[in-house]
N, C-alpha and C. Protein backbone atom coordinates (compact mmCIF):
# COMPACT_ATOMS: atom_id res chain seq x y z
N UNK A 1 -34.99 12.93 44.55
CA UNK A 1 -35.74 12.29 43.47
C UNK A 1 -35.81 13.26 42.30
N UNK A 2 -35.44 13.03 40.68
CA UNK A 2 -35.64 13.73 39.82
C UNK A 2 -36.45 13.42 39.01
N UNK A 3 -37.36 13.48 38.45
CA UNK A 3 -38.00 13.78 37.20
C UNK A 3 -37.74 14.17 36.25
N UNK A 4 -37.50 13.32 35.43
CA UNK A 4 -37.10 13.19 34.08
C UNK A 4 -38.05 13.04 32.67
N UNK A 5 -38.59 13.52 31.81
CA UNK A 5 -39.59 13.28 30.78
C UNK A 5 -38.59 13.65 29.66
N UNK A 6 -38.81 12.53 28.88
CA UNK A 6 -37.96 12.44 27.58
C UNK A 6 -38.61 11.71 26.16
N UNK A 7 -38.55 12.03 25.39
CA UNK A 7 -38.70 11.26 23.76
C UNK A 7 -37.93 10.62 23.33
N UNK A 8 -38.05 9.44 23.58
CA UNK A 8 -36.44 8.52 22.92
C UNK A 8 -36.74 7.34 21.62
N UNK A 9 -35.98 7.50 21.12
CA UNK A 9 -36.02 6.74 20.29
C UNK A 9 -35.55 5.64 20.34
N UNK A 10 -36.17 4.48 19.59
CA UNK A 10 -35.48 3.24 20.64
C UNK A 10 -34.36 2.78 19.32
N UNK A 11 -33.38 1.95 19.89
CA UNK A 11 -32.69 1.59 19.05
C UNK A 11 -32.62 0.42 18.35
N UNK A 12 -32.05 0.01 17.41
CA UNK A 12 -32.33 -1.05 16.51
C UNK A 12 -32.60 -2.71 17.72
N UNK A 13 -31.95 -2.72 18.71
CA UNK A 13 -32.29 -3.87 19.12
C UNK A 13 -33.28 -3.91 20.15
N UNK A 14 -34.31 -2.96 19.88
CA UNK A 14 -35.40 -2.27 20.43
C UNK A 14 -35.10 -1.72 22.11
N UNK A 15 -33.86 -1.31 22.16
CA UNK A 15 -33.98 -0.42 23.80
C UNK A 15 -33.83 0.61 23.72
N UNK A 16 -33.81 1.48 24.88
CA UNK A 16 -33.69 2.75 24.64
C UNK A 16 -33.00 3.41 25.91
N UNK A 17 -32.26 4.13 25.34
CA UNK A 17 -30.86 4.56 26.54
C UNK A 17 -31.66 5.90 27.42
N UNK A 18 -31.36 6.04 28.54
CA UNK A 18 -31.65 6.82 28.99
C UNK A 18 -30.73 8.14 29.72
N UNK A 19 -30.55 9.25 29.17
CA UNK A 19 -29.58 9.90 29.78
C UNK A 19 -29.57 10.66 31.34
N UNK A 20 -28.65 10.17 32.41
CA UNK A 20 -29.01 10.13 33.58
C UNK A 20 -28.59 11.85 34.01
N UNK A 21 -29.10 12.17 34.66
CA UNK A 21 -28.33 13.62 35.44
C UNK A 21 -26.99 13.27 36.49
N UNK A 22 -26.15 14.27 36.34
CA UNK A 22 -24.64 13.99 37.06
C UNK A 22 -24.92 13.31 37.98
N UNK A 23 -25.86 13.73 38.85
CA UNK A 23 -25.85 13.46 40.29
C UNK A 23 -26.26 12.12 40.74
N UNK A 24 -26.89 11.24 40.02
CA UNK A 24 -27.57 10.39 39.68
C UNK A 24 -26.09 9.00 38.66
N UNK A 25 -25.35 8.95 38.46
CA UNK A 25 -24.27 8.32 37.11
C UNK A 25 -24.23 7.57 38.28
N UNK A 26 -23.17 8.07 39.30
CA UNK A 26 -22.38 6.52 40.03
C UNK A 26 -23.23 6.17 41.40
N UNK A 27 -24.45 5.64 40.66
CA UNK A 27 -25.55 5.06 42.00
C UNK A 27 -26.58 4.10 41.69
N UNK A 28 -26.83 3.36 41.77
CA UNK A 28 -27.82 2.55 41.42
C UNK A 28 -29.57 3.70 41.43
N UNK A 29 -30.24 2.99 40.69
CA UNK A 29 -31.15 4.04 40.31
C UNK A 29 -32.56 3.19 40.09
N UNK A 30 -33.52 3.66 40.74
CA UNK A 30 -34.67 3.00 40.54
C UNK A 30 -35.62 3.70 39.40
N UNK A 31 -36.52 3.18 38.50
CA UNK A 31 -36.83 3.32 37.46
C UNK A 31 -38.27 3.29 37.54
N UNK A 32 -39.10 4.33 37.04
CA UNK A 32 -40.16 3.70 36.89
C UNK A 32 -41.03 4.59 35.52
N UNK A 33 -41.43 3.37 34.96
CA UNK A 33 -41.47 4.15 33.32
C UNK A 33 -42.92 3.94 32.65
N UNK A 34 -43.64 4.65 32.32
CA UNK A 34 -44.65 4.81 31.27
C UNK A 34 -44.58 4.59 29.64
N UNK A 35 -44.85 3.80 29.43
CA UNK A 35 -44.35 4.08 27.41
C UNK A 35 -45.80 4.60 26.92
N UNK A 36 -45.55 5.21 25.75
CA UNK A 36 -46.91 5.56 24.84
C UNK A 36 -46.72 6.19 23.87
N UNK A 37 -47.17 5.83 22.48
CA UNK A 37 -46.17 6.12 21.90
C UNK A 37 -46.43 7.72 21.50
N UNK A 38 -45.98 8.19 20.57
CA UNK A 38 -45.76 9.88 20.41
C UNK A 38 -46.42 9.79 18.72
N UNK A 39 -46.52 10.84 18.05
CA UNK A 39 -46.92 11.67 17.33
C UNK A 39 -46.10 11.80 16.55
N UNK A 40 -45.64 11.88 15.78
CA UNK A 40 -44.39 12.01 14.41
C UNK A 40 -44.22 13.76 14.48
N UNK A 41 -45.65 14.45 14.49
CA UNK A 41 -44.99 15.82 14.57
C UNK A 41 -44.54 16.14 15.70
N UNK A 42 -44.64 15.88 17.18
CA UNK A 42 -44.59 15.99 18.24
C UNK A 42 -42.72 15.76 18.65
N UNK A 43 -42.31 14.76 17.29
CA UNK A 43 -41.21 14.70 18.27
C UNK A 43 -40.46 14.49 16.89
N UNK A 44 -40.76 15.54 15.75
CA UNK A 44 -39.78 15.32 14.42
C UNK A 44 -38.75 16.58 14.93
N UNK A 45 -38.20 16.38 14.67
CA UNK A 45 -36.85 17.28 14.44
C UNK A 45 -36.95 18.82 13.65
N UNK A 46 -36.39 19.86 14.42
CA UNK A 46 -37.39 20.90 13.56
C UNK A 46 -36.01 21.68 12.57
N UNK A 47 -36.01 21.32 11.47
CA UNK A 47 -36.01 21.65 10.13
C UNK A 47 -35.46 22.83 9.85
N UNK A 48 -34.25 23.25 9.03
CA UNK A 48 -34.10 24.83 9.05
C UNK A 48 -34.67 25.27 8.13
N UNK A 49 -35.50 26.46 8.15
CA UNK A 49 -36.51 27.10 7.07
C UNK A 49 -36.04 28.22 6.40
N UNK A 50 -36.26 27.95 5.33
CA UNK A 50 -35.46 29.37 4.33
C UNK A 50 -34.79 30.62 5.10
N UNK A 51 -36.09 30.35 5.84
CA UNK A 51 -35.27 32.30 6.66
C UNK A 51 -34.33 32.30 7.22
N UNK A 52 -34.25 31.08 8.16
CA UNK A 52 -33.48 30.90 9.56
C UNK A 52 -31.84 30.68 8.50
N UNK A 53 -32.08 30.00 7.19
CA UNK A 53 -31.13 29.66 6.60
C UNK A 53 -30.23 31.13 6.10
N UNK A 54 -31.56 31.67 5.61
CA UNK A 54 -30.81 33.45 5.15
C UNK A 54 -30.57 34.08 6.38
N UNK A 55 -30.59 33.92 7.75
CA UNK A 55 -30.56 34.25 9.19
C UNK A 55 -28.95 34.35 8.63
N UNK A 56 -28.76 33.25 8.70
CA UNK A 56 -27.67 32.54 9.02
C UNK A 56 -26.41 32.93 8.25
N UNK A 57 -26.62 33.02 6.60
CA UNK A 57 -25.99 33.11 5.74
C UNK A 57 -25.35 34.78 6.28
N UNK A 58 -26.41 35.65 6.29
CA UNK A 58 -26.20 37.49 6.92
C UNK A 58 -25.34 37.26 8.46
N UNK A 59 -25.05 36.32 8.76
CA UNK A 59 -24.73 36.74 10.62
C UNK A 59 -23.13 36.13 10.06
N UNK A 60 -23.25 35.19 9.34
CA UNK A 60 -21.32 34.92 8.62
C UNK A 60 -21.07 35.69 8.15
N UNK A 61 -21.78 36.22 6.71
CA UNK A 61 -21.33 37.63 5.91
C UNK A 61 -20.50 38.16 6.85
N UNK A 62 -21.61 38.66 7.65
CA UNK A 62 -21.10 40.34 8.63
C UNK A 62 -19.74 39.85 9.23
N UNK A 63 -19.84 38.52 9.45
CA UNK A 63 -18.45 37.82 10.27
C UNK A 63 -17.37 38.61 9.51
N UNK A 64 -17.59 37.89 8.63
CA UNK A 64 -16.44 37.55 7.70
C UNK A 64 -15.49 39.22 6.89
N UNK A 65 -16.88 39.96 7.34
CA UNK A 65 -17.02 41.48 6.80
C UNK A 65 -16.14 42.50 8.17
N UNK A 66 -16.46 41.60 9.30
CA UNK A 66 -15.56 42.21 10.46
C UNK A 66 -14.03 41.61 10.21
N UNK A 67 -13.63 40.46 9.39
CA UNK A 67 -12.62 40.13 9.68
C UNK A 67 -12.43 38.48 11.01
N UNK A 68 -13.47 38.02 10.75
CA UNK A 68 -13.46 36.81 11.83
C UNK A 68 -13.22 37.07 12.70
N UNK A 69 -12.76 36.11 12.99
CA UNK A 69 -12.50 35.88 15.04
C UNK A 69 -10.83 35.61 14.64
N UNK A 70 -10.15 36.30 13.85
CA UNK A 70 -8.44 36.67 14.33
C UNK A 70 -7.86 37.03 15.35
N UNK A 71 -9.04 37.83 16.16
CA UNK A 71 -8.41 38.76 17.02
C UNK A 71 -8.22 38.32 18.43
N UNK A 72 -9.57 37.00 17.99
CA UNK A 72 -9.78 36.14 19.54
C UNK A 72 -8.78 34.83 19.41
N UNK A 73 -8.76 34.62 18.06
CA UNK A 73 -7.82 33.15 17.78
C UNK A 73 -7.13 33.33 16.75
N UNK A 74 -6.21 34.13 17.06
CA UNK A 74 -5.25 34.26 15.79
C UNK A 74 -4.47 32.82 15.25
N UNK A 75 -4.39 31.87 15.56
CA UNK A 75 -3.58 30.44 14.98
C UNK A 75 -4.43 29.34 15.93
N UNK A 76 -5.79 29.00 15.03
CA UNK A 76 -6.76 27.81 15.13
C UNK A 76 -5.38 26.91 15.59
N UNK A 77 -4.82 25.98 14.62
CA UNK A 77 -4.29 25.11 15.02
C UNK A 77 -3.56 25.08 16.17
N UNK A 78 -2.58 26.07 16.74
CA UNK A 78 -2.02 26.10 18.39
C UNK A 78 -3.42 26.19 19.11
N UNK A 79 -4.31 27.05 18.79
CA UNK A 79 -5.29 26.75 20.24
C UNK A 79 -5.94 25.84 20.52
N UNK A 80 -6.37 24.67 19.44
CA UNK A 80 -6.90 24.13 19.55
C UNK A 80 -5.77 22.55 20.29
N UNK A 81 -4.60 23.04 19.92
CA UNK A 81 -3.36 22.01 20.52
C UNK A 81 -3.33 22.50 22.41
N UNK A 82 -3.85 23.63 22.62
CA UNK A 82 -3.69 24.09 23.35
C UNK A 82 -5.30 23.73 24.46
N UNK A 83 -6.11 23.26 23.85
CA UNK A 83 -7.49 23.07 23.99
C UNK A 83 -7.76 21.31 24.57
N UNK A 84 -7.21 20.77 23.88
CA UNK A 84 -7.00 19.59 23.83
C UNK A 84 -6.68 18.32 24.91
N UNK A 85 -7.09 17.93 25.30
CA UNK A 85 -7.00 17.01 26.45
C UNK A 85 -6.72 15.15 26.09
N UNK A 86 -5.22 15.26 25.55
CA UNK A 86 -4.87 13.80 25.35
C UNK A 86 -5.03 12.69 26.61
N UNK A 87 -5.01 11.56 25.98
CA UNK A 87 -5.23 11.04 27.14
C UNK A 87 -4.27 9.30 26.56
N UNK A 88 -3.62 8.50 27.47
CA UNK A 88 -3.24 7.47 26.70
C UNK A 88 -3.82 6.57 25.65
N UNK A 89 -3.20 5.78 24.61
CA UNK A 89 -4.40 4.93 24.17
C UNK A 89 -4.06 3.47 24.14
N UNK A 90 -4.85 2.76 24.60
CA UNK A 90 -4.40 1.21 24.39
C UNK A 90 -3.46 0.64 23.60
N UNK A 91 -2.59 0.35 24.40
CA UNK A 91 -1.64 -0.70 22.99
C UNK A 91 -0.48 -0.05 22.71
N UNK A 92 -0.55 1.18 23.23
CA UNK A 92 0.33 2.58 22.54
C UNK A 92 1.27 3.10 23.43
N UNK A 93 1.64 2.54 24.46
CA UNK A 93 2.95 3.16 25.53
C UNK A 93 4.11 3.09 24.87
């Protein structure tokens, strides 16, 4: 049995999806649910704040000041060809 507590937002045709744990996907699943509603600050989205923004801006600098990530991925485009997991697509044999 898992326990799950979540904030969801419901969607335009008023339901709301629930995301299951692995172990739990290919099984039928019994449900049992509380609604109530929440708090706007409780469950707003938290915001990047000047600092975290200048955090951010200094931790690329320095990147960019080492010379990137060349050394780990010298040619983005092959690794990412290399990364990649095609798969067929309808209509398209």
């Amino acid at each position: 049995m898992s326990t799950i507590t979540a904030i969801l937002e419901p969607h335009a045709d008023g339901s709301l999806h629930l995301p299951l744990p692995a172990e739990l996907r290919h099984r039928r699943v019994r449900v049992e649910a509380t609604l109530e509603a929440v708090d706007e600050s409780e469950s707003a989205p938290r915001l990047a704040t000047p600092e975290m923004l200048g955090q951010r801006r200094e931790a690329l600098a320095a990147l960019r000041a080492l010379g990137g990530l060349k050394d780990v991925i010298p040619d983005p485009a092959a690794w990412q060809r290399e990364q990649r997991e095609d798969r067929p697509l309808p209509g398209r044999e």
